[in-house]
Structures are given as structure tokens and as C-alpha cells.
PDB file of N, CA and C in Angstrom:
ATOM      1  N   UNK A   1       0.840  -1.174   0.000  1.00  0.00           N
ATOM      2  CA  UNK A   1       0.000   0.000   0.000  1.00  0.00           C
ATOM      3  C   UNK A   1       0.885   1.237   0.000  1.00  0.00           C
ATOM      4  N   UNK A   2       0.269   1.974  -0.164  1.00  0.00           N
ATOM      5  CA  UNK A   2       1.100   3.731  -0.468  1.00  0.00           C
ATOM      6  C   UNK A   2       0.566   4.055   0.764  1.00  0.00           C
ATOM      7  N   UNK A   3       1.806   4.984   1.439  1.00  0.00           N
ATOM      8  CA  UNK A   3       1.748   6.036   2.718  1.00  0.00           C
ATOM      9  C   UNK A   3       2.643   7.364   2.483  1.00  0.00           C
ATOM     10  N   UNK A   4       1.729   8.273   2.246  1.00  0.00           N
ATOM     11  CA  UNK A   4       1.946   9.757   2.356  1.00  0.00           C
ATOM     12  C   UNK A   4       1.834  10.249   3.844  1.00  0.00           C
ATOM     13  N   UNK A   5       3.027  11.379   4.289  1.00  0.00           N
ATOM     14  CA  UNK A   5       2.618  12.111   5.438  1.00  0.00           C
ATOM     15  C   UNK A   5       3.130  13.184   5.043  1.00  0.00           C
ATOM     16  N   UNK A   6       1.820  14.204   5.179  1.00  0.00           N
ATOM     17  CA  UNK A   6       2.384  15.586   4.944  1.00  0.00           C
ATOM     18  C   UNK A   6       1.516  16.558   5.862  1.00  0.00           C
ATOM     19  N   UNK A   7       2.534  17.361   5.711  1.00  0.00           N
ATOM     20  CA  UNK A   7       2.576  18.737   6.518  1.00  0.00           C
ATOM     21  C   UNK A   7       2.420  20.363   5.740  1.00  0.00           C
ATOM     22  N   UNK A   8       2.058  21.144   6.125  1.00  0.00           N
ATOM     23  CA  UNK A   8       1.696  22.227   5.698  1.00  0.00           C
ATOM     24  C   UNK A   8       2.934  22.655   5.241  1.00  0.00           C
ATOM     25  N   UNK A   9       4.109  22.276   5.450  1.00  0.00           N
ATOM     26  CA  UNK A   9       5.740  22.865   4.671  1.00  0.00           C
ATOM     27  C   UNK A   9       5.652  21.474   3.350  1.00  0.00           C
ATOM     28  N   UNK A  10       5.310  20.497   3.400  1.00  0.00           N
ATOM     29  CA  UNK A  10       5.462  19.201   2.441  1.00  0.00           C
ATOM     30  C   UNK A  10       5.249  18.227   2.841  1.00  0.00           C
ATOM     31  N   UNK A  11       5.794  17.097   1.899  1.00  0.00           N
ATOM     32  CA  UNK A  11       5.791  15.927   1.937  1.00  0.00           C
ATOM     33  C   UNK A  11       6.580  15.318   3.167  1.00  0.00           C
ATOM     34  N   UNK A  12       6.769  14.616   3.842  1.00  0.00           N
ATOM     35  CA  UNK A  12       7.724  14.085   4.932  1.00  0.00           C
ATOM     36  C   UNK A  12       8.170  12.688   4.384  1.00  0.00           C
ATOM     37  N   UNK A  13       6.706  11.816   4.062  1.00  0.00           N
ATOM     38  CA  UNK A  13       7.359  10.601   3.617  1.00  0.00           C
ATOM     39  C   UNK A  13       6.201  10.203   2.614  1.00  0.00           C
ATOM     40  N   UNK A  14       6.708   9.542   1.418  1.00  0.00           N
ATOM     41  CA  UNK A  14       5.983   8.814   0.545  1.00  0.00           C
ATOM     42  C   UNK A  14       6.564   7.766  -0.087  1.00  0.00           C
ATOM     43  N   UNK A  15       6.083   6.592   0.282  1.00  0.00           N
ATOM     44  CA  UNK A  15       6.185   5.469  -0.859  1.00  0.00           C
ATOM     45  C   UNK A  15       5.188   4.092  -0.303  1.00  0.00           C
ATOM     46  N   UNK A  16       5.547   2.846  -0.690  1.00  0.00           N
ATOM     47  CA  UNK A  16       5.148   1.651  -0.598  1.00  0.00           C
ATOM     48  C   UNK A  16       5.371   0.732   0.270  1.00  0.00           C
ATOM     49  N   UNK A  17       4.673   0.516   1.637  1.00  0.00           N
ATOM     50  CA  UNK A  17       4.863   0.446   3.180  1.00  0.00           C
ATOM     51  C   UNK A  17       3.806  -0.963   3.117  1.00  0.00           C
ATOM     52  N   UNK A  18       4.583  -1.894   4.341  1.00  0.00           N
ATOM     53  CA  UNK A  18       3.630  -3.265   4.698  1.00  0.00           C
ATOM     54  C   UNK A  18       2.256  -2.348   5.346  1.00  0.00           C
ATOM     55  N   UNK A  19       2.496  -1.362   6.318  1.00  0.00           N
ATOM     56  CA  UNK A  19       1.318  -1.347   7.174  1.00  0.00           C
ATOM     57  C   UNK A  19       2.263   0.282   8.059  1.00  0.00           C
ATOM     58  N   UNK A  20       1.596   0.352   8.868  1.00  0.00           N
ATOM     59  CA  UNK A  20       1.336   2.139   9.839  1.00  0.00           C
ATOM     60  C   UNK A  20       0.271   2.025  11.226  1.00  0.00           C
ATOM     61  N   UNK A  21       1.369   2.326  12.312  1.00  0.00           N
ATOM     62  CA  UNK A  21       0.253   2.415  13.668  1.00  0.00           C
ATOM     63  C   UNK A  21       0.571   3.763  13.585  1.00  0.00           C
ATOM     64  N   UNK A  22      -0.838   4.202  13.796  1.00  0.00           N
ATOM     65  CA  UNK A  22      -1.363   5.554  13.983  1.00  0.00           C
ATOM     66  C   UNK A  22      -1.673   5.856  15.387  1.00  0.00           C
ATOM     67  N   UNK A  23      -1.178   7.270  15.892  1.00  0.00           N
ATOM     68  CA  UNK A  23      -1.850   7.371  17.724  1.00  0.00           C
ATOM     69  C   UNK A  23      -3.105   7.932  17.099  1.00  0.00           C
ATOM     70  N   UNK A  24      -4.495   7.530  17.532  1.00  0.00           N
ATOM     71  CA  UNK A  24      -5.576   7.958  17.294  1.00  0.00           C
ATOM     72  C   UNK A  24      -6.253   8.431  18.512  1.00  0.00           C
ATOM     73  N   UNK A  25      -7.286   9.189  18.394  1.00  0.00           N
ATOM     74  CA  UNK A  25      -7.922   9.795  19.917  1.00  0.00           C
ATOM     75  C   UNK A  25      -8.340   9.106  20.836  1.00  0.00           C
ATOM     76  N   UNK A  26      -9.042   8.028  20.723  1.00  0.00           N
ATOM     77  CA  UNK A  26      -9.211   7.075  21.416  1.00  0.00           C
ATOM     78  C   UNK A  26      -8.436   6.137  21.329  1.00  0.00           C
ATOM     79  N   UNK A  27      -7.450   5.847  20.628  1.00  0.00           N
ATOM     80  CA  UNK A  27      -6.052   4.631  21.211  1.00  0.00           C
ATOM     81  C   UNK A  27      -5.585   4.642  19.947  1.00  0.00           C
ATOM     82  N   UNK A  28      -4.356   4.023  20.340  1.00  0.00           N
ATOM     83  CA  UNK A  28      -3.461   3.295  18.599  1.00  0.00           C
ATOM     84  C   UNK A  28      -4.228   2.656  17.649  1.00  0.00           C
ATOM     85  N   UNK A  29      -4.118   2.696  16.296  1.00  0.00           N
ATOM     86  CA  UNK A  29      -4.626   1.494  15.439  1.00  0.00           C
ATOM     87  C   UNK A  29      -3.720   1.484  14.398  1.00  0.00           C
ATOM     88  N   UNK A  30      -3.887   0.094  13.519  1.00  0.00           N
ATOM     89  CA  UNK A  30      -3.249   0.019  12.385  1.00  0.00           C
ATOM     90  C   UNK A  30      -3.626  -0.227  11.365  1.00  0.00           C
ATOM     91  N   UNK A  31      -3.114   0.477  10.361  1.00  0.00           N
ATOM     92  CA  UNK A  31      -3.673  -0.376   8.964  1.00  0.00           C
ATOM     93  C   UNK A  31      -2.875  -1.322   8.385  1.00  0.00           C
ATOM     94  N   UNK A  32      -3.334  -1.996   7.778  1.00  0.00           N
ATOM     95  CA  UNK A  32      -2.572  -2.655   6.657  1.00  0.00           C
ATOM     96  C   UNK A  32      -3.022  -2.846   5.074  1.00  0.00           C
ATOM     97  N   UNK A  33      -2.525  -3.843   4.472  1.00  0.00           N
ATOM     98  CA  UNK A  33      -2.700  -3.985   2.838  1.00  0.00           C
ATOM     99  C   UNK A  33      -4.623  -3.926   3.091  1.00  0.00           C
ATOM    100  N   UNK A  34      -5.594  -3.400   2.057  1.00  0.00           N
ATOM    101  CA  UNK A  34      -6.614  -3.563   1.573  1.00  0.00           C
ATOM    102  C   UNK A  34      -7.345  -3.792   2.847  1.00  0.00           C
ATOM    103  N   UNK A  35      -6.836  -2.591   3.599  1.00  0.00           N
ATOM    104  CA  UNK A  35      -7.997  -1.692   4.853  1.00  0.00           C
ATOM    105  C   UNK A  35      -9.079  -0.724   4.350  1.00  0.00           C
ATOM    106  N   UNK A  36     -10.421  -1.205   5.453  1.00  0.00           N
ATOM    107  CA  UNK A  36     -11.447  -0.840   5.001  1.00  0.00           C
ATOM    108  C   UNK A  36     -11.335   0.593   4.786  1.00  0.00           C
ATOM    109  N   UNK A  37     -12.044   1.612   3.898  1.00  0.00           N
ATOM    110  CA  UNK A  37     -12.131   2.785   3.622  1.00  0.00           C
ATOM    111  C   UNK A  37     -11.870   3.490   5.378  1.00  0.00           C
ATOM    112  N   UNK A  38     -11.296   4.663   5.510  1.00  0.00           N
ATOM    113  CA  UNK A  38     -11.294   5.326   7.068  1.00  0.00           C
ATOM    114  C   UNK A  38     -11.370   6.310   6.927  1.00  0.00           C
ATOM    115  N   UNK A  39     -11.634   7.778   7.873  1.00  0.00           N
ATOM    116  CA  UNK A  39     -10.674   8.460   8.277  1.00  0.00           C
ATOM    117  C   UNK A  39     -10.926   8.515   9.600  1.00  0.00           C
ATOM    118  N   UNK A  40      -9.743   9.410   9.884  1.00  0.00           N
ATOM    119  CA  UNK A  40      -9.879   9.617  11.689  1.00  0.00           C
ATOM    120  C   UNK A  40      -9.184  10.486  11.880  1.00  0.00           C
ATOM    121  N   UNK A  41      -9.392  10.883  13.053  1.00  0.00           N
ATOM    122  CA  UNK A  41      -8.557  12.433  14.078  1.00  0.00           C
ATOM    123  C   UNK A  41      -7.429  11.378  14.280  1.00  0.00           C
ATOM    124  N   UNK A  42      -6.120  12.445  14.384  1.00  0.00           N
ATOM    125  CA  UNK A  42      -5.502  11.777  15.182  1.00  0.00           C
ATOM    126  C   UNK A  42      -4.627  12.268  16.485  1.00  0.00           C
ATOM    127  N   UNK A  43      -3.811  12.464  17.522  1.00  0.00           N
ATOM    128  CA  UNK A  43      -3.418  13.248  18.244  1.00  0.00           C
ATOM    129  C   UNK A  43      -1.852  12.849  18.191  1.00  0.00           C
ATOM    130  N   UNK A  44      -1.310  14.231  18.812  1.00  0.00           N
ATOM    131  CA  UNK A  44       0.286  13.776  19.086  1.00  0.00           C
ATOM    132  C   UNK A  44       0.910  12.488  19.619  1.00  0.00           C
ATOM    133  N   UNK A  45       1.750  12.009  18.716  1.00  0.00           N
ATOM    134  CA  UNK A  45       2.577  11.399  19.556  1.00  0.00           C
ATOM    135  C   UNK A  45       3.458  10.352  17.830  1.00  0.00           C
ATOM    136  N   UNK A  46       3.094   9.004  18.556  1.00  0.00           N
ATOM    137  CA  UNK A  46       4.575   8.486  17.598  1.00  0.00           C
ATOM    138  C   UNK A  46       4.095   7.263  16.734  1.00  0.00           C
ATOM    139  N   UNK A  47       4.428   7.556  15.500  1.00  0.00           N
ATOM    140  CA  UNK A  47       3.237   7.049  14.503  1.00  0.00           C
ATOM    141  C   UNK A  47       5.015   6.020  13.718  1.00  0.00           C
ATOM    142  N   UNK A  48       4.429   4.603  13.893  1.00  0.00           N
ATOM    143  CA  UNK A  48       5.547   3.860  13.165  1.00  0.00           C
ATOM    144  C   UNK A  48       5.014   3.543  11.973  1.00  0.00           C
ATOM    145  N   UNK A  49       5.929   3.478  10.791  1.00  0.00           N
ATOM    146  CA  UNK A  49       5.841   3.040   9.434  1.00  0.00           C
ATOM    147  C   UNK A  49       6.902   1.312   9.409  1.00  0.00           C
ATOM    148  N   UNK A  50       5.637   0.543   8.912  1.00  0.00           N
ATOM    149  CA  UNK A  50       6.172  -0.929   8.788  1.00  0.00           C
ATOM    150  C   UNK A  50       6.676  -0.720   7.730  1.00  0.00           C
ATOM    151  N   UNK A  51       8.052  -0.521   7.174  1.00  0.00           N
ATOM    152  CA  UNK A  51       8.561   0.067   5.392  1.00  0.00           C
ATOM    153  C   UNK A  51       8.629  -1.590   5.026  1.00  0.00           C
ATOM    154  N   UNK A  52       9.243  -2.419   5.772  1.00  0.00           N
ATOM    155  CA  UNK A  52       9.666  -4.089   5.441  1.00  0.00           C
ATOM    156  C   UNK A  52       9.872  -5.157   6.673  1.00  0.00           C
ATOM    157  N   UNK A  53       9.554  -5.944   6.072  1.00  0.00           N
ATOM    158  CA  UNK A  53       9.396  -7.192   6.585  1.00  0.00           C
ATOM    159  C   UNK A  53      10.993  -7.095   7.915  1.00  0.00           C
ATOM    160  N   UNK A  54      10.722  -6.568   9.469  1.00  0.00           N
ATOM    161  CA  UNK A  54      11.635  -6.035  10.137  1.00  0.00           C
ATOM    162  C   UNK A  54      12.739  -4.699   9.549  1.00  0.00           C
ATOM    163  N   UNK A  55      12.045  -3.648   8.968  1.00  0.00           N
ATOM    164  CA  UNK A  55      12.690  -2.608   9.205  1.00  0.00           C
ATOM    165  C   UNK A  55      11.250  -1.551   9.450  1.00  0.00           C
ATOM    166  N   UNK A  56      11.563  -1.018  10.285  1.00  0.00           N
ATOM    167  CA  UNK A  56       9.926   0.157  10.661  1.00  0.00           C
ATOM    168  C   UNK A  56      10.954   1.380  10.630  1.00  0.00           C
ATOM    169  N   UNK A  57      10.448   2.434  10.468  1.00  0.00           N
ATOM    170  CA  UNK A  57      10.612   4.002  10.874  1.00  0.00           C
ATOM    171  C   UNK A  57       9.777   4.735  11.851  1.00  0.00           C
ATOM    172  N   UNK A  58      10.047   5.731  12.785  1.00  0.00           N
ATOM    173  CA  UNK A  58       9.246   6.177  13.306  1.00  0.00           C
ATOM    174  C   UNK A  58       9.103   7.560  13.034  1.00  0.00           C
ATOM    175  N   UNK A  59       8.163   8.027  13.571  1.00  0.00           N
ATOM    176  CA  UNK A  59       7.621   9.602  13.332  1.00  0.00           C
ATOM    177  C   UNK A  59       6.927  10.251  14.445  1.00  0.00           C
ATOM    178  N   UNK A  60       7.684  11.387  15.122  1.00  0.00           N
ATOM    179  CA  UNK A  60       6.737  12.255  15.955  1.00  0.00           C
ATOM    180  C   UNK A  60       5.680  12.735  15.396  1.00  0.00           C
ATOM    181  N   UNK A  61       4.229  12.968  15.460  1.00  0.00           N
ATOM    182  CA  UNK A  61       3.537  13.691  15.118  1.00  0.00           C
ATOM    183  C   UNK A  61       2.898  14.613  15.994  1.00  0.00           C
ATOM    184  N   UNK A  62       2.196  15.856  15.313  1.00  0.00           N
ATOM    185  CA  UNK A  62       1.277  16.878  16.308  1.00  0.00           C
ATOM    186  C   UNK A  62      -0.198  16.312  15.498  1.00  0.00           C
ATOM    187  N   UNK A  63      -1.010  16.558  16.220  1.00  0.00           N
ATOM    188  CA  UNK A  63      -2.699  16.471  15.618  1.00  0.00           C
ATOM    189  C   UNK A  63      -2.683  16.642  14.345  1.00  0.00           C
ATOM    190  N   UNK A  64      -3.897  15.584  13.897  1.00  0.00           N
ATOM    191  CA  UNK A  64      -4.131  15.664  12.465  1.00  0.00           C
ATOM    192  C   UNK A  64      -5.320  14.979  12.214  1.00  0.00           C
ATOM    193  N   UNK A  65      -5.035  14.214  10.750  1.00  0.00           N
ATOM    194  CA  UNK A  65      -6.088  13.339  10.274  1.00  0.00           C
ATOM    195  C   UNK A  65      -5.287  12.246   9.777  1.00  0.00           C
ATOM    196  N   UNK A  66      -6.082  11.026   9.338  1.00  0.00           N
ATOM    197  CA  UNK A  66      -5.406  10.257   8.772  1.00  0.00           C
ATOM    198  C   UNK A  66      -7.103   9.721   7.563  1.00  0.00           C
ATOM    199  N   UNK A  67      -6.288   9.347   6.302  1.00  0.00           N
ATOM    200  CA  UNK A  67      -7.626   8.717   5.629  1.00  0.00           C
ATOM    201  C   UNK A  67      -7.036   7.813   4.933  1.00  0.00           C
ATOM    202  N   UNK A  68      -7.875   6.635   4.863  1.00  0.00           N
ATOM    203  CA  UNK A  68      -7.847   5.434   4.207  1.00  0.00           C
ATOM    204  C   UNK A  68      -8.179   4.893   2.762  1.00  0.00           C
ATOM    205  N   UNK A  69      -8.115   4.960   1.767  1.00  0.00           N
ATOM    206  CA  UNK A  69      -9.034   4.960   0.134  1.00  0.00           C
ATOM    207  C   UNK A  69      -8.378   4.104  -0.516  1.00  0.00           C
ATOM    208  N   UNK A  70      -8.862   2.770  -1.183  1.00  0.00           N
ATOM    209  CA  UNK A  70      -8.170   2.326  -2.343  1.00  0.00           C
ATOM    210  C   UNK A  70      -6.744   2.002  -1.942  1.00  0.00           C
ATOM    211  N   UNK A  71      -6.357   1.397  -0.899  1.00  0.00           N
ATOM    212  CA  UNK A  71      -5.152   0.876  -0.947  1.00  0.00           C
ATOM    213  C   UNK A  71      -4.016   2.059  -0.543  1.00  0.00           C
ATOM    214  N   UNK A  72      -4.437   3.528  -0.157  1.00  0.00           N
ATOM    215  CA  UNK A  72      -3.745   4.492  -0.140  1.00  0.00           C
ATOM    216  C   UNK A  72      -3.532   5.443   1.155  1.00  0.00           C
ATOM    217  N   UNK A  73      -2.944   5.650   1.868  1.00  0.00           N
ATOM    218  CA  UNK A  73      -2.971   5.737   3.426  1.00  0.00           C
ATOM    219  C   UNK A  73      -2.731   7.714   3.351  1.00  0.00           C
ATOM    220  N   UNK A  74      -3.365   8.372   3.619  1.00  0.00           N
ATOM    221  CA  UNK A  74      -2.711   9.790   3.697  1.00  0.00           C
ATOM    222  C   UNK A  74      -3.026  10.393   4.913  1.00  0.00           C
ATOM    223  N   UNK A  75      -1.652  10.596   5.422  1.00  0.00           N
ATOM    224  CA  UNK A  75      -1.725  11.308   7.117  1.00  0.00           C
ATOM    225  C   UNK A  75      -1.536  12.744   6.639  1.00  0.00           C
ATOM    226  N   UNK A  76      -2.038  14.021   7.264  1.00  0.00           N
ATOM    227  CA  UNK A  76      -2.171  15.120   7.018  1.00  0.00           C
ATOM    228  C   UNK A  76      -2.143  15.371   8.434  1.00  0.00           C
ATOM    229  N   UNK A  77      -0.661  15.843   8.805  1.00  0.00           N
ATOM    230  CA  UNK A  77      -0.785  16.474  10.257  1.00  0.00           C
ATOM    231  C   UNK A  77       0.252  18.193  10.491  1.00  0.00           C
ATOM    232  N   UNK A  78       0.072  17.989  11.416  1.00  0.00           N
ATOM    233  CA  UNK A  78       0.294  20.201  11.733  1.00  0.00           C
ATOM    234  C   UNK A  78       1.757  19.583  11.849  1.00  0.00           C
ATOM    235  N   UNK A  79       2.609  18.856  12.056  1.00  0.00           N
ATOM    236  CA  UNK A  79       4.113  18.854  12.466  1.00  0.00           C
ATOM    237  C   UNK A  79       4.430  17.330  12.395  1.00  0.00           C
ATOM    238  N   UNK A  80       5.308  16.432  11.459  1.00  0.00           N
ATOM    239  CA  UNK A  80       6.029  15.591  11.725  1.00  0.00           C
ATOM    240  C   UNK A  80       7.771  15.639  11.838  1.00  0.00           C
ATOM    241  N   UNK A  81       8.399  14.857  12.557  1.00  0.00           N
ATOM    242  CA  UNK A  81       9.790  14.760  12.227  1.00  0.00           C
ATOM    243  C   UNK A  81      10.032  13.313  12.483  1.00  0.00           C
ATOM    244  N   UNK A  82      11.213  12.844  11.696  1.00  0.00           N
ATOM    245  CA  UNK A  82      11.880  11.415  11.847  1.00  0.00           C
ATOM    246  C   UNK A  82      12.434  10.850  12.992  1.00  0.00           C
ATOM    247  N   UNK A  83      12.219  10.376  13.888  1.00  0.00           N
ATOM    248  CA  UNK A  83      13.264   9.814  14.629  1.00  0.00           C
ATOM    249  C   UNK A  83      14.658   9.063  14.198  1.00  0.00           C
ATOM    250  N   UNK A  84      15.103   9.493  14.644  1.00  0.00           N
ATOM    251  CA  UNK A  84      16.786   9.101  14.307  1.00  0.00           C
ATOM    252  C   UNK A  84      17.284   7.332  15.392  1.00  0.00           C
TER     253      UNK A  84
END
């Protein structure tokens, strides 16, 4: 599946990811391959990208949204950065 995260300066990350836990308002969730249509609020904190089969990335985030369509994941939040 495709995962976009962007921010009001750009893009942060885009490409072709196993799956993504999202901090959502009422708790973590995840998607994966050929998740049902979504969207949702989401709130600060630390949003991992499954890129491969044992390698993940992580990401601080501030509040946002996240939406689900067609195989295509797009987080739209006020502030991400990479963890190192």
C-alpha cells in the first residue's frame, strides 16, 4: 500500500509500506494492505511506518487526520519529524 505524510511545509514521507500504527484519539490502530475505507482524528505522539518485513521508521507527530481509500494511506498532520 502507499503512505503519504504531509505537513503544511510538504511531503515528509511517501512510498510503498507493509502497514502504519497511527496514535488515534481514542487509542493506537493500524492499517494494513486492503484496509477498510477510514478516516480519523488523530493526536500527538509516535506514529511507526512498517517500510519491510523487520525494518519500521518512526515519526513524531502533532494532531491531524489520517484517511484510508483504495489501498492508499494519507496522514495530514500540523508537524512531523523522523526519529533518528
Amino acid at each position: 500500500m502507499n503512505l503519504e505524510i504531509v505537513t503544511p511545509i510538504g511531503k515528509m514521507y511517501s512510498g510503498e509500506v507493509l502497514g502504519v500504527q497511527l496514535p488515534g484519539i481514542t487509542g493506537s490502530f493500524e492499517v494494513l494492505d486492503n484496509h477498510a475505507p477510514l478516516v480519523s482524528a488523530l493526536k500527538a505522539g509516535r506514529l511507526k511506518v512498517l517500510v519491510a518485513k523487520n525494518q519500521d521508521e518512526y515519526y513524531q507527530i502533532q494532531g491531524g487526520f489520517v484517511e484510508v481509500l483504495r489501498n492508499k494511506v494519507t496522514v495530514l498532520v500540523e508537524a512531523s519529524k523522523k526519529e533518528e
